[in-house]
N, C-alpha and C. Protein backbone atom coordinates (compact mmCIF):
# COMPACT_ATOMS: atom_id res chain seq x y z
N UNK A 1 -29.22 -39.57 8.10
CA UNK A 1 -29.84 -38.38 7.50
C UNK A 1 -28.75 -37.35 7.21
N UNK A 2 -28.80 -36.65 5.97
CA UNK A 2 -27.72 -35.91 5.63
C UNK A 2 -28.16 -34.16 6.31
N UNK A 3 -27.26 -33.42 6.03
CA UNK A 3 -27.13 -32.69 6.78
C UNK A 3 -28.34 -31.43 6.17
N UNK A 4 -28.36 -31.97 4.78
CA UNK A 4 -29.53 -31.39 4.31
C UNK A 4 -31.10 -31.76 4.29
N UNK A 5 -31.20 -32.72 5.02
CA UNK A 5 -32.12 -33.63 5.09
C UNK A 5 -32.47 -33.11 6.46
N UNK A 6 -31.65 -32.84 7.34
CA UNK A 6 -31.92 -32.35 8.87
C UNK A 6 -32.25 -30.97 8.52
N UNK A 7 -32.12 -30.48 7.86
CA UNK A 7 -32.02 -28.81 7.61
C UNK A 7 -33.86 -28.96 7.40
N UNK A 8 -34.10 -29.65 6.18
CA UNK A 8 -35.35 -29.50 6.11
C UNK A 8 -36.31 -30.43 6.45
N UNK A 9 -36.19 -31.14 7.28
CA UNK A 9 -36.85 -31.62 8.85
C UNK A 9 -37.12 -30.57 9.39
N UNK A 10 -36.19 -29.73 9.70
CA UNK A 10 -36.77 -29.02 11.40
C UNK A 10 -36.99 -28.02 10.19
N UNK A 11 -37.06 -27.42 8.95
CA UNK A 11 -38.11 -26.72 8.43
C UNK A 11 -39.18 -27.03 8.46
N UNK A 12 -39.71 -28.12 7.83
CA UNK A 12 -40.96 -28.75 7.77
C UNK A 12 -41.81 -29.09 9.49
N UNK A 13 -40.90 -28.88 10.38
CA UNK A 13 -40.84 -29.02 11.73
C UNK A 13 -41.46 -27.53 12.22
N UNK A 14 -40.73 -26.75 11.91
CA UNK A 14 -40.69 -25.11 12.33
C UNK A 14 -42.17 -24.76 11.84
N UNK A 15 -42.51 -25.24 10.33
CA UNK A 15 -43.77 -24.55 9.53
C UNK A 15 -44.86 -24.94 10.51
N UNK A 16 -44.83 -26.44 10.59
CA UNK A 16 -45.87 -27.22 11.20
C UNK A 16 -46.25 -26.74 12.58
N UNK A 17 -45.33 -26.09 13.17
CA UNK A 17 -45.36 -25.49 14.81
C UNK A 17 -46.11 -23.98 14.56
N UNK A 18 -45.51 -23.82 13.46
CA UNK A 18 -46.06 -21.84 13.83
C UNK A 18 -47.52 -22.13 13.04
N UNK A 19 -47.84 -22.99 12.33
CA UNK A 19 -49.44 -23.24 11.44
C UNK A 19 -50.61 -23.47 12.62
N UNK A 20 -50.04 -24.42 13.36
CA UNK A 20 -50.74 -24.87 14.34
C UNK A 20 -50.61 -23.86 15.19
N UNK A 21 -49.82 -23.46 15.95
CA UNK A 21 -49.57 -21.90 17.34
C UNK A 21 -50.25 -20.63 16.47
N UNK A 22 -49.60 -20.37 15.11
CA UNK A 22 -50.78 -18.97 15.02
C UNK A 22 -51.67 -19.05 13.98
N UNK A 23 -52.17 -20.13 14.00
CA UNK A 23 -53.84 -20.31 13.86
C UNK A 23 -54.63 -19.94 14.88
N UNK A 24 -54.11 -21.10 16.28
CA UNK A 24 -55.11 -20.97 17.13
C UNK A 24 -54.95 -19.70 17.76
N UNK A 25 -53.60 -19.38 17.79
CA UNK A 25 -53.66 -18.17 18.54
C UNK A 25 -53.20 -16.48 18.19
N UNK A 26 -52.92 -16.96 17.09
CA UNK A 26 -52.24 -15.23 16.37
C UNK A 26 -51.14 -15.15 16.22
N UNK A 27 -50.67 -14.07 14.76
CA UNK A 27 -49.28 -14.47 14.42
C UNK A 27 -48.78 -13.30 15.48
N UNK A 28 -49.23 -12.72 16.02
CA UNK A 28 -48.17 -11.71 17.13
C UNK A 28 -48.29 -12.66 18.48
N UNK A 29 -49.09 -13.13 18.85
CA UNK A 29 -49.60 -13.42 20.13
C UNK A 29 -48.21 -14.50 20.24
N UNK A 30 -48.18 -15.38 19.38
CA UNK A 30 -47.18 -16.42 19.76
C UNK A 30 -45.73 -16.00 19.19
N UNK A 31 -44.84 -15.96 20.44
CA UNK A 31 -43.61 -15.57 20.63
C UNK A 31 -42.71 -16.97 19.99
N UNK A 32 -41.41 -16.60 19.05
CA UNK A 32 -40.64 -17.04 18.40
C UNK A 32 -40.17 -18.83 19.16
N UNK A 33 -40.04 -18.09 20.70
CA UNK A 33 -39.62 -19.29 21.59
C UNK A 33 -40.69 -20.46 21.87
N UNK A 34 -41.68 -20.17 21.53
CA UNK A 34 -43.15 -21.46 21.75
C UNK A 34 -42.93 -21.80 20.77
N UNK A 35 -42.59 -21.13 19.38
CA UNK A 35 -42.82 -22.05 17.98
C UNK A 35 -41.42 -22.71 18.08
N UNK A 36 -40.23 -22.59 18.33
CA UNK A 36 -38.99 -23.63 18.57
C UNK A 36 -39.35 -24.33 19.76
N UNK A 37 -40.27 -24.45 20.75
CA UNK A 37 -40.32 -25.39 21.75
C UNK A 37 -41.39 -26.42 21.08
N UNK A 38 -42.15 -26.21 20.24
CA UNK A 38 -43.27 -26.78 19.68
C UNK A 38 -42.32 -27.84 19.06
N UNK A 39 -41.76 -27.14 18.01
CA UNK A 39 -41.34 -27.60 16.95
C UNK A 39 -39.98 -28.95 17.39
N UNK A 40 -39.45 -28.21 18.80
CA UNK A 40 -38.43 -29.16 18.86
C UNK A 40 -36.63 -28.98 18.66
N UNK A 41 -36.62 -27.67 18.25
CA UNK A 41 -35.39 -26.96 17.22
C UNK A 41 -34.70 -26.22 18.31
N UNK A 42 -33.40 -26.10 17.96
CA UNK A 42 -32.76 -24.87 18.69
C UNK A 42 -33.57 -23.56 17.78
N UNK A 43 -33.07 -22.41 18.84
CA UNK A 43 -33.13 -20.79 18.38
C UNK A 43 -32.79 -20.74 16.52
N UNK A 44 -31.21 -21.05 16.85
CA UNK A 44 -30.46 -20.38 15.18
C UNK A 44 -30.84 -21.63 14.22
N UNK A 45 -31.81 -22.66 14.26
CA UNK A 45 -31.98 -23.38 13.72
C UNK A 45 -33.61 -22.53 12.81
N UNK A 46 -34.23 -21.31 13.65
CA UNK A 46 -35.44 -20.98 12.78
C UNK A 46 -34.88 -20.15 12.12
N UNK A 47 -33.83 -19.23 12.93
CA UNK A 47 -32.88 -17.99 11.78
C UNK A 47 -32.27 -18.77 10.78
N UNK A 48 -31.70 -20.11 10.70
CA UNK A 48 -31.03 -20.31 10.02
C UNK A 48 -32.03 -20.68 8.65
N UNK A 49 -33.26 -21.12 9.25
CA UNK A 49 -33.98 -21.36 7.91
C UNK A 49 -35.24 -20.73 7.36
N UNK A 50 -35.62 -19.73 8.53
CA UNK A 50 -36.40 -18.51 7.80
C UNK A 50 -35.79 -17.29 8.32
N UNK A 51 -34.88 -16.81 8.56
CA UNK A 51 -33.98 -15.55 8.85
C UNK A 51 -34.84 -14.69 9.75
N UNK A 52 -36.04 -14.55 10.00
CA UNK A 52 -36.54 -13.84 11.06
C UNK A 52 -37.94 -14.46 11.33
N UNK A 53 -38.70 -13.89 12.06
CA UNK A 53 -40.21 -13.97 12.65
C UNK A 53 -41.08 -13.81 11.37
N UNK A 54 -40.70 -12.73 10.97
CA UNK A 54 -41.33 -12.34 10.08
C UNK A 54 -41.81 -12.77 8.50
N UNK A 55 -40.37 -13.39 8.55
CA UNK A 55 -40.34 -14.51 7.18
C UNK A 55 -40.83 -15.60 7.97
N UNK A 56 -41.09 -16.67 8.86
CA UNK A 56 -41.67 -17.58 9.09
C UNK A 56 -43.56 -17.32 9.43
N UNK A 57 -43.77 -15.86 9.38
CA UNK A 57 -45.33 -15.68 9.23
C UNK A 57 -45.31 -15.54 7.40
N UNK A 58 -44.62 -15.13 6.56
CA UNK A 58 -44.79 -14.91 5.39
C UNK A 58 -44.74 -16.42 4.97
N UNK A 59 -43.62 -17.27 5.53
CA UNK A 59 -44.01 -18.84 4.90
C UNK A 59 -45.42 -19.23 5.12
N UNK A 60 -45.57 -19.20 6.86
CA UNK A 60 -46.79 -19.76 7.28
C UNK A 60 -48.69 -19.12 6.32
N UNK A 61 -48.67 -17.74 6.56
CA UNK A 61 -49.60 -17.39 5.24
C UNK A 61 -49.57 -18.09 3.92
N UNK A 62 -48.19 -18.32 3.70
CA UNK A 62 -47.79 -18.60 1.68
C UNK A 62 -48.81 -19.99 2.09
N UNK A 63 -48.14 -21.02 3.15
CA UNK A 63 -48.65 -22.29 2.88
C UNK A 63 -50.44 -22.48 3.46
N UNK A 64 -50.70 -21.61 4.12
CA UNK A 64 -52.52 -21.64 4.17
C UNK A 64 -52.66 -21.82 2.65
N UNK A 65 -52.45 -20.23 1.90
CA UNK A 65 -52.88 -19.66 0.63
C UNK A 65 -52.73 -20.85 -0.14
N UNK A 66 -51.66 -21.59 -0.50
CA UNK A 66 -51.54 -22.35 -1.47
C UNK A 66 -52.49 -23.38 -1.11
N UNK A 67 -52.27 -24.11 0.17
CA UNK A 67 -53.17 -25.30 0.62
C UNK A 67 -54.46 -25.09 0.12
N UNK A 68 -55.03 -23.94 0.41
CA UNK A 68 -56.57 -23.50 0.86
C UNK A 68 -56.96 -23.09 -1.13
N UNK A 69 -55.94 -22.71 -1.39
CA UNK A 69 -56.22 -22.60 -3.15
C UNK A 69 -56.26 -23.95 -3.96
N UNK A 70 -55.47 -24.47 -3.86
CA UNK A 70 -55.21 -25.90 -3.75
C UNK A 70 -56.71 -26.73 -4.11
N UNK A 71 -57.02 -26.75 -2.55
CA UNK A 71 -58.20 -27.69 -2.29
C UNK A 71 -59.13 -26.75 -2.71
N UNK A 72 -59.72 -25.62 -2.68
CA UNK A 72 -60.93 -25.06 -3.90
C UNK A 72 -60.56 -25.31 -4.71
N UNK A 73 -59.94 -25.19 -6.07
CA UNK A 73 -60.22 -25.30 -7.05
C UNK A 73 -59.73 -26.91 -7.37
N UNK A 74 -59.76 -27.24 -6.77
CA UNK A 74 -59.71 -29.11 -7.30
C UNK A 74 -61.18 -30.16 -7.06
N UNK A 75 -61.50 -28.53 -5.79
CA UNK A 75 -62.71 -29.06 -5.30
C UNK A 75 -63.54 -28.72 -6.32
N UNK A 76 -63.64 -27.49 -6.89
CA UNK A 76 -64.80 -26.90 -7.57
C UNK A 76 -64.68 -27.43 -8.97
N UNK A 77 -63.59 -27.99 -9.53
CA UNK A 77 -63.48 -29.03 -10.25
C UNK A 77 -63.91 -30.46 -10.80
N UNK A 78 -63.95 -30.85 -9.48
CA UNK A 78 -64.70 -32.27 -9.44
C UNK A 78 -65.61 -31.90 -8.97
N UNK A 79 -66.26 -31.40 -8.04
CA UNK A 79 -67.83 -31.29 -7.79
C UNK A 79 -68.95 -30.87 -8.37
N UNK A 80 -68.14 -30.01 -9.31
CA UNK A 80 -69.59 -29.12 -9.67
C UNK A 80 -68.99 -28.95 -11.72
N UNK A 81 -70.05 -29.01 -12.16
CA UNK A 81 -69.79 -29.15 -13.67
C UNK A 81 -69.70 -27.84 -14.37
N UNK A 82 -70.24 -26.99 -13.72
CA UNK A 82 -70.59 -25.35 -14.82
C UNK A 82 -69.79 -24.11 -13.67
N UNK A 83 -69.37 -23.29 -14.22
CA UNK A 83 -69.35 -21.84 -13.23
C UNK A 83 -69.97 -21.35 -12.75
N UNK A 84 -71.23 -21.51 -13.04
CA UNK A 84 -72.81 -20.79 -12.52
C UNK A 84 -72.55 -22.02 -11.16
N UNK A 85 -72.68 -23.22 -11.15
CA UNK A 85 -72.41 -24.07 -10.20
C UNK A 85 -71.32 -24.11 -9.26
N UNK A 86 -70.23 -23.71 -10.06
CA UNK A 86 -69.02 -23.37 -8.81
C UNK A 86 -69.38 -22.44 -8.21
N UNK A 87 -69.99 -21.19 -8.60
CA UNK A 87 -70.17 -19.63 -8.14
C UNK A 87 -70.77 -20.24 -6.52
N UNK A 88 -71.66 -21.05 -6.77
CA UNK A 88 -72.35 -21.12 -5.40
C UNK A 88 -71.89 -22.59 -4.24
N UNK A 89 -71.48 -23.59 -5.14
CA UNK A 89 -70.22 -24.44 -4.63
C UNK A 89 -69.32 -23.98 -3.73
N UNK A 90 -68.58 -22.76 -4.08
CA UNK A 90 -67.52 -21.93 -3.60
C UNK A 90 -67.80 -22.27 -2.07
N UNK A 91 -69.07 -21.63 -1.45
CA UNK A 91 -69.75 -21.97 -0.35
C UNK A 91 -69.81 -23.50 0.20
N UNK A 92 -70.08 -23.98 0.03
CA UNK A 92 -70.24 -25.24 0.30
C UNK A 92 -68.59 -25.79 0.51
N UNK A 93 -67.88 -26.03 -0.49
CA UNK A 93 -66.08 -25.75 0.20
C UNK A 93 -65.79 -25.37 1.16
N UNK A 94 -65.84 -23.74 1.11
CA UNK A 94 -65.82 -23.26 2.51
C UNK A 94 -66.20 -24.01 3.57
N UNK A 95 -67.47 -24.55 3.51
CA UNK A 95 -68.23 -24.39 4.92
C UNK A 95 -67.81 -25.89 5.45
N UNK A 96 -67.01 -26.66 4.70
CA UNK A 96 -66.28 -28.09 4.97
C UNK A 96 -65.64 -27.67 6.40
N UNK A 97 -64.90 -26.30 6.30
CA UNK A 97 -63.94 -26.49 7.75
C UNK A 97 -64.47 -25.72 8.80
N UNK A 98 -66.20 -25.44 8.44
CA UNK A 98 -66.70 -24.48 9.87
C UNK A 98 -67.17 -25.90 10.91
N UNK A 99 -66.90 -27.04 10.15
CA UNK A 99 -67.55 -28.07 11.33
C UNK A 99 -66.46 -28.52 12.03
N UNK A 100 -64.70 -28.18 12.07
CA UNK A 100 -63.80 -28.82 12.20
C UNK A 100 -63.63 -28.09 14.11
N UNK A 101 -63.33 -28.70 14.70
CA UNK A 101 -63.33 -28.39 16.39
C UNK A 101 -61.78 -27.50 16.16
N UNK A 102 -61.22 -27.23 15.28
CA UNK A 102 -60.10 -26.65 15.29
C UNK A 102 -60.23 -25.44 14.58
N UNK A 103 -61.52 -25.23 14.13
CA UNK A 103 -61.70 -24.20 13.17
C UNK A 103 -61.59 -22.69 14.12
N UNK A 104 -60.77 -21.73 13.28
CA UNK A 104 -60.77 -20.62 13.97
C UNK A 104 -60.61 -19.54 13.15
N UNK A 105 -61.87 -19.39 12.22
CA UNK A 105 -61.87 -18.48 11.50
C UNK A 105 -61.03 -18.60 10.18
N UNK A 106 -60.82 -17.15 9.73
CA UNK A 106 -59.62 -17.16 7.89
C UNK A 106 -58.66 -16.53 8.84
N UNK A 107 -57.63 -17.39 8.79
CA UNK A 107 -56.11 -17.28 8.97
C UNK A 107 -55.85 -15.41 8.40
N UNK A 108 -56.38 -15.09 7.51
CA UNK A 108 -55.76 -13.81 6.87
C UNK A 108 -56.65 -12.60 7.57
N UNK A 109 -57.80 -13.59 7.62
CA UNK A 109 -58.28 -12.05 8.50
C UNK A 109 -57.62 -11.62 9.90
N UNK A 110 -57.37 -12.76 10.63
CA UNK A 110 -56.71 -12.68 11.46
C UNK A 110 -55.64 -12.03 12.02
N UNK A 111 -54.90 -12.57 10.60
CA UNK A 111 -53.41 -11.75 10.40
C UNK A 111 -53.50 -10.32 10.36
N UNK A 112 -54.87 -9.90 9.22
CA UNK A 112 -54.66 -8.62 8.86
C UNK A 112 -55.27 -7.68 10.03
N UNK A 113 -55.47 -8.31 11.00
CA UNK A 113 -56.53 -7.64 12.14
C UNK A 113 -55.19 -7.14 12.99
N UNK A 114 -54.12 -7.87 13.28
CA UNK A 114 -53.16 -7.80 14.08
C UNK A 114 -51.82 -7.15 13.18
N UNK A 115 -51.56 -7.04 12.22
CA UNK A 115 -50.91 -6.29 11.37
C UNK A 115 -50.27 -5.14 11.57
N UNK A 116 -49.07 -4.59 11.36
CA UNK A 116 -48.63 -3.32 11.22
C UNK A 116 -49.10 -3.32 9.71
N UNK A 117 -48.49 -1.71 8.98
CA UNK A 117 -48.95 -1.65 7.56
C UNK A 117 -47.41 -1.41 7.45
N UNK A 118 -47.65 -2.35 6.19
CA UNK A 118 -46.28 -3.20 5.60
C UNK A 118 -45.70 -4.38 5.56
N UNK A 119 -46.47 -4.58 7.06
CA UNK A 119 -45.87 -6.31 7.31
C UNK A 119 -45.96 -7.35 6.53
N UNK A 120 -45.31 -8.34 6.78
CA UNK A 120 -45.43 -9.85 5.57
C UNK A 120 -46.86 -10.17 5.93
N UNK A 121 -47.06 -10.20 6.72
CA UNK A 121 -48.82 -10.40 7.25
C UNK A 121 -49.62 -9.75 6.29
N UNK A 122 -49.46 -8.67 6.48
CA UNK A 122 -50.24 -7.51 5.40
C UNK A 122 -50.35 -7.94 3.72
N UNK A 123 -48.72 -7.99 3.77
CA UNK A 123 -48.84 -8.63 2.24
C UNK A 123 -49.26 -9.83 1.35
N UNK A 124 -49.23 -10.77 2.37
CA UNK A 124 -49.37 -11.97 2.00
C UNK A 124 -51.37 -12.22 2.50
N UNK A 125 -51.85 -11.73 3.32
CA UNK A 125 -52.71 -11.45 3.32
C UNK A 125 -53.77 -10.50 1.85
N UNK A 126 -53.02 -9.79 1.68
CA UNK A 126 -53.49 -8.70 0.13
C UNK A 126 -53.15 -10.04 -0.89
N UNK A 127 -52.39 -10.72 -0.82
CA UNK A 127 -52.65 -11.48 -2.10
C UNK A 127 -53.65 -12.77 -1.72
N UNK A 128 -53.98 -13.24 -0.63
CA UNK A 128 -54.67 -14.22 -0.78
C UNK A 128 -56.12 -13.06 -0.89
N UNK A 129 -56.67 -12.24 -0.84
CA UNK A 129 -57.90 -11.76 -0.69
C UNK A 129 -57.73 -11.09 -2.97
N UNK A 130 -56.88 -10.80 -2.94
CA UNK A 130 -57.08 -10.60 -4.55
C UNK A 130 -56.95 -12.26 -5.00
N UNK A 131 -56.64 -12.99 -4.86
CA UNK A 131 -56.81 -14.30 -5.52
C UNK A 131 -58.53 -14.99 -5.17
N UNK A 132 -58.94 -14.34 -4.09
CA UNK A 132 -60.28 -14.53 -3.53
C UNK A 132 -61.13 -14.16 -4.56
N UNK A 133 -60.81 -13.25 -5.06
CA UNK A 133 -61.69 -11.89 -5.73
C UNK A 133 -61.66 -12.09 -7.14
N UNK A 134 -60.45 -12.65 -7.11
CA UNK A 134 -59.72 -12.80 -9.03
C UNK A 134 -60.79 -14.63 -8.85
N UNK A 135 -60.69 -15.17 -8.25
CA UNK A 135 -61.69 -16.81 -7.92
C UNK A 135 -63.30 -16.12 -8.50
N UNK A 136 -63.86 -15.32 -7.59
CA UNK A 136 -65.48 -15.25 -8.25
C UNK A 136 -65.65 -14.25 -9.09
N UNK A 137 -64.56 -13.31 -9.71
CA UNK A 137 -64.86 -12.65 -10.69
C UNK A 137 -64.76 -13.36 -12.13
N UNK A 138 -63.80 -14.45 -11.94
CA UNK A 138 -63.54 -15.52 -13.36
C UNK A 138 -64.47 -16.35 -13.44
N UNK A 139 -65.10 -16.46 -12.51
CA UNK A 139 -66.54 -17.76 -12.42
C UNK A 139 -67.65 -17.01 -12.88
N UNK A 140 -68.00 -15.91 -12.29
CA UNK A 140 -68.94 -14.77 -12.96
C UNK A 140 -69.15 -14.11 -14.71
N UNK A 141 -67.74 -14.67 -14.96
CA UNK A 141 -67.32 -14.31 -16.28
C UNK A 141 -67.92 -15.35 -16.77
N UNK A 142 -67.14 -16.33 -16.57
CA UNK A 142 -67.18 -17.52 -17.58
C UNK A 142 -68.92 -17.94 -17.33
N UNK A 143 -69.69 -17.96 -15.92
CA UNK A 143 -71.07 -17.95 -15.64
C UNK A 143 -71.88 -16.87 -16.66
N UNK A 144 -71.11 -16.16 -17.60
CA UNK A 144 -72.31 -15.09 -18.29
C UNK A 144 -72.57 -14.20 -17.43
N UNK A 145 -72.22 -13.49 -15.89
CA UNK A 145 -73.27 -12.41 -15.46
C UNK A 145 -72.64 -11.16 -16.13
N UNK A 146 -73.93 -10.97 -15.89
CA UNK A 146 -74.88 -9.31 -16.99
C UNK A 146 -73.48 -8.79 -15.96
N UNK A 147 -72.99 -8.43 -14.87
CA UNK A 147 -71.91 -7.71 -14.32
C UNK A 147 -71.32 -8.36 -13.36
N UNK A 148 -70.18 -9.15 -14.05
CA UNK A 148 -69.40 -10.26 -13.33
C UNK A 148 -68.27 -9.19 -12.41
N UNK A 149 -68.13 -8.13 -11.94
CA UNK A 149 -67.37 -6.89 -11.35
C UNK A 149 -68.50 -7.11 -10.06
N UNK A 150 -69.87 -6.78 -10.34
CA UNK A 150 -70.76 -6.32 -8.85
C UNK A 150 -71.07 -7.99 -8.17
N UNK A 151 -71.39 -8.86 -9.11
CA UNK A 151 -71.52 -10.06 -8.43
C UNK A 151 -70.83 -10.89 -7.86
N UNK A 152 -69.10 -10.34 -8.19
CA UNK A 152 -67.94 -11.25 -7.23
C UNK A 152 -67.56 -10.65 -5.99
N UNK A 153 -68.09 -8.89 -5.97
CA UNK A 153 -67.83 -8.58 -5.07
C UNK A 153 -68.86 -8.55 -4.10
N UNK A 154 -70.34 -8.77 -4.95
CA UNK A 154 -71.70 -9.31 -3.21
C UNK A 154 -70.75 -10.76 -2.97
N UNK A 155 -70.64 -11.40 -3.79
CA UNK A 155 -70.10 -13.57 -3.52
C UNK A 155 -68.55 -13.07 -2.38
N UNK A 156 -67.79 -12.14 -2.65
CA UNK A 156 -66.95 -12.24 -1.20
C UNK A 156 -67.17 -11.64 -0.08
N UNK A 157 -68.16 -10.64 -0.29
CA UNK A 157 -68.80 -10.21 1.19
C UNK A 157 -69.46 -11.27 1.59
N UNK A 158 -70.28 -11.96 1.13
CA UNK A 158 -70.87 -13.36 1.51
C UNK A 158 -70.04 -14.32 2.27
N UNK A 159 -68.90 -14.62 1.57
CA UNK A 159 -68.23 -15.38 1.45
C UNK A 159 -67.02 -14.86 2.82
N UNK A 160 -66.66 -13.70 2.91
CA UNK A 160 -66.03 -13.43 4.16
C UNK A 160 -67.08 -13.68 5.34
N UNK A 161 -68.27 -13.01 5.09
CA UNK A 161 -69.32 -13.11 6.08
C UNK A 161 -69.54 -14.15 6.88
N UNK A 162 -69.78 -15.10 6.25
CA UNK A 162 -69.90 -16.61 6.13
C UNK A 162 -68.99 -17.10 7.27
N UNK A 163 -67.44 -16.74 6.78
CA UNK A 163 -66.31 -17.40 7.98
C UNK A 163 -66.80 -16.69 9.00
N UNK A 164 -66.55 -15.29 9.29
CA UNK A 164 -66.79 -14.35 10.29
C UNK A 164 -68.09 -14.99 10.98
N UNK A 165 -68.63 -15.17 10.48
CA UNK A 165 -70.20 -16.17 11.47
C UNK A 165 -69.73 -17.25 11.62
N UNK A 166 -69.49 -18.25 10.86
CA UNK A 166 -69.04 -19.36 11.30
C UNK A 166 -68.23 -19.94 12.85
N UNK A 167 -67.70 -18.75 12.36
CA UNK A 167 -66.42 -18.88 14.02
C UNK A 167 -66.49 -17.90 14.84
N UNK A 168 -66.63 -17.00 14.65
CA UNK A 168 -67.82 -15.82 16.01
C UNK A 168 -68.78 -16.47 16.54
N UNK A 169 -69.82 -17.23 15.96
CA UNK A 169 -71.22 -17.52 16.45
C UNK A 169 -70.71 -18.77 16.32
N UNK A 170 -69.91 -19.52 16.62
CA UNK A 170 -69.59 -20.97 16.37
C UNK A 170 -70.86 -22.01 15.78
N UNK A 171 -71.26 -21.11 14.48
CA UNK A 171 -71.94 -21.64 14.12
C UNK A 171 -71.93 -22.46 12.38
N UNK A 172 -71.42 -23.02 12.35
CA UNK A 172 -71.40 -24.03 11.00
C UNK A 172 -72.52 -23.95 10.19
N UNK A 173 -73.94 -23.47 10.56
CA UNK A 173 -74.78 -23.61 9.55
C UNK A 173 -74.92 -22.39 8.88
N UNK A 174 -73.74 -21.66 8.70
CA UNK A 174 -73.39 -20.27 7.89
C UNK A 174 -73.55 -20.62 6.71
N UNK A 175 -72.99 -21.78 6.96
CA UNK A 175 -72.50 -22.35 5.49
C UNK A 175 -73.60 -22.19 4.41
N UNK A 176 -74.98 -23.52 4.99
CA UNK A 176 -76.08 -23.46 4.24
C UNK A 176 -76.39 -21.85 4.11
N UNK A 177 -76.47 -21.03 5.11
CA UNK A 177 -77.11 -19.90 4.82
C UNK A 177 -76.61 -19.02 3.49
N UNK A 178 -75.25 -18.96 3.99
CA UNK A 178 -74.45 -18.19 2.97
C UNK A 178 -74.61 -18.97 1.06
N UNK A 179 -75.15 -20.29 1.39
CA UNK A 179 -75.16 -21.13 0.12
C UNK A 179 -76.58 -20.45 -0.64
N UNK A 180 -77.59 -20.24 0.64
CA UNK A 180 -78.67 -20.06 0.07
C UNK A 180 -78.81 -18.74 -0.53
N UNK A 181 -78.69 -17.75 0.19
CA UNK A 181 -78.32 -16.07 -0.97
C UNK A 181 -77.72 -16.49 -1.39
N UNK A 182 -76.38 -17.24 -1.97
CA UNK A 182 -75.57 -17.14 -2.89
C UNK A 182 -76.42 -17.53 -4.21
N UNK A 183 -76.81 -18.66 -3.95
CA UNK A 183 -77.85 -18.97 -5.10
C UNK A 183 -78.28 -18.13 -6.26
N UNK A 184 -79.31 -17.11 -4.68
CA UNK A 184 -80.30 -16.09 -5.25
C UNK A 184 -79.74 -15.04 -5.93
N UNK A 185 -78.39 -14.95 -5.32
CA UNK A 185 -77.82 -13.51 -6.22
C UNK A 185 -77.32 -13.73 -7.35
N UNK A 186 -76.85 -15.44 -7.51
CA UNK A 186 -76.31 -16.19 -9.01
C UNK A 186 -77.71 -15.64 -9.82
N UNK A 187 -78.59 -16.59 -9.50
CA UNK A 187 -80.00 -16.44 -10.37
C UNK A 187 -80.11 -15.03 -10.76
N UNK A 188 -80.27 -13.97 -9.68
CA UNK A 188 -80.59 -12.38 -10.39
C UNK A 188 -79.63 -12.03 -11.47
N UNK A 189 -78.15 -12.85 -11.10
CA UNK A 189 -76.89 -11.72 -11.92
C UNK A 189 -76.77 -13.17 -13.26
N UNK A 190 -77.09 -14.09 -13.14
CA UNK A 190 -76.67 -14.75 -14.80
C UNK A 190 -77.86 -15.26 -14.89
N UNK A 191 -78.14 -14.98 -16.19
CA UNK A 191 -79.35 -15.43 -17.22
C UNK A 191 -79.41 -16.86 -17.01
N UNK A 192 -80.79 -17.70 -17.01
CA UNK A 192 -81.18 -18.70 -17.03
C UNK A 192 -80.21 -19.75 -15.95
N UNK A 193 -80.19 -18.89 -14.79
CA UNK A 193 -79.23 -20.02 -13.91
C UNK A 193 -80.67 -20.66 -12.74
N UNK A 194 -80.20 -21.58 -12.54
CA UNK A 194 -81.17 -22.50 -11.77
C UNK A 194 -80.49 -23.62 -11.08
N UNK A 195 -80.29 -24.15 -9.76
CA UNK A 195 -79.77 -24.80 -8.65
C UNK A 195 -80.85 -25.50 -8.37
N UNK A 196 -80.70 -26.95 -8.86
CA UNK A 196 -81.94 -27.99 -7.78
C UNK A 196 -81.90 -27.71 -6.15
């Protein structure tokens, strides 16, 4: 293995340790030295490849965001044929990982709960919640609602709601619930929408 090949091993090593440690447990809560004991790495081996703490929570957010963007819209792609149908799909995605025994809530709320203001947490958090927002305001559009502005923003209160129950009340059948108003508020806000 070349020397660049080891470099990004114990990157791909380092990510995989802090995804797993501050998921379950928070990006402050877990100290620099559990994610190099996890991972396997010396100390100057995480400086050497994310230069601080702070840049290895800004990787670890980047790769939720992308993953978690990723799999919605590939999902809402193949599953569902119209925007009026993704609008309430969206839900149903979601609610894939409230049944997972590892599930512990949205990674960003998390982050942003434990946050200074400024932090990579903070920021990288603000962009996955505008990509949230920029997700059911383009579906609302392209769905026809009479006010695709008020109906993406009831679909992410829902839609935050939803996790926040899910993993507070360790309860998975948020999902259906949150599916079922979602429906109803599709139907009020776009003309002639209807869900078997």
């Amino acid at each position: 293995m070349s020397a660049k090949e080891r470099a990004e091993d114990a990157r791909r090593r380092l990510l995989q340790a802090a995804d797993e440690l501050f998921y379950a447990e928070g990006v402050n809560t877990v100290g620099i030295d559990r994610v190099i004991e996890r991972a396997g790495v010396a100390k100057a081996t995480l400086y050497s490849a994310f230069g601080s703490k702070e840049e290895l929570i800004r990787a670890y957010l980047k790769a939720r965001h992308e993953a978690y963007q990723q799999r919605m819209e590939n999902e809402l792609e193949r599953r569902f044929a119209t925007p009026k149908e993704r609008l309430v799909g969206a839900f149903e995605i979601q609610g894939q990982s409230f049944t997972d025994p590892d599930f512990h809530g949205c990674p960003f709320i998390s982050a942003s709960a434990e946050a200074r203001p400024g932090s990579t947490a903070l920021q990288e958090s603000h962009t996955f919640r505008r990509w949230v927002h920029a997700l059911f305001f383009d579906l609302a559009q392209q769905a026809g609602a009479r006010d695709p502005k008020a109906l993406a923003q009831q679909l992410v209160l829902l839609f935050d709601g939803a996790a926040i129950s899910a993993w507070m009340d360790r309860d998975p059948s948020a999902e259906a619930a949150a599916r079922t108003v979602s429906t109803a508020l599709v139907a009020a806000a776009v003309p002639s929408f209807n869900v078997d």
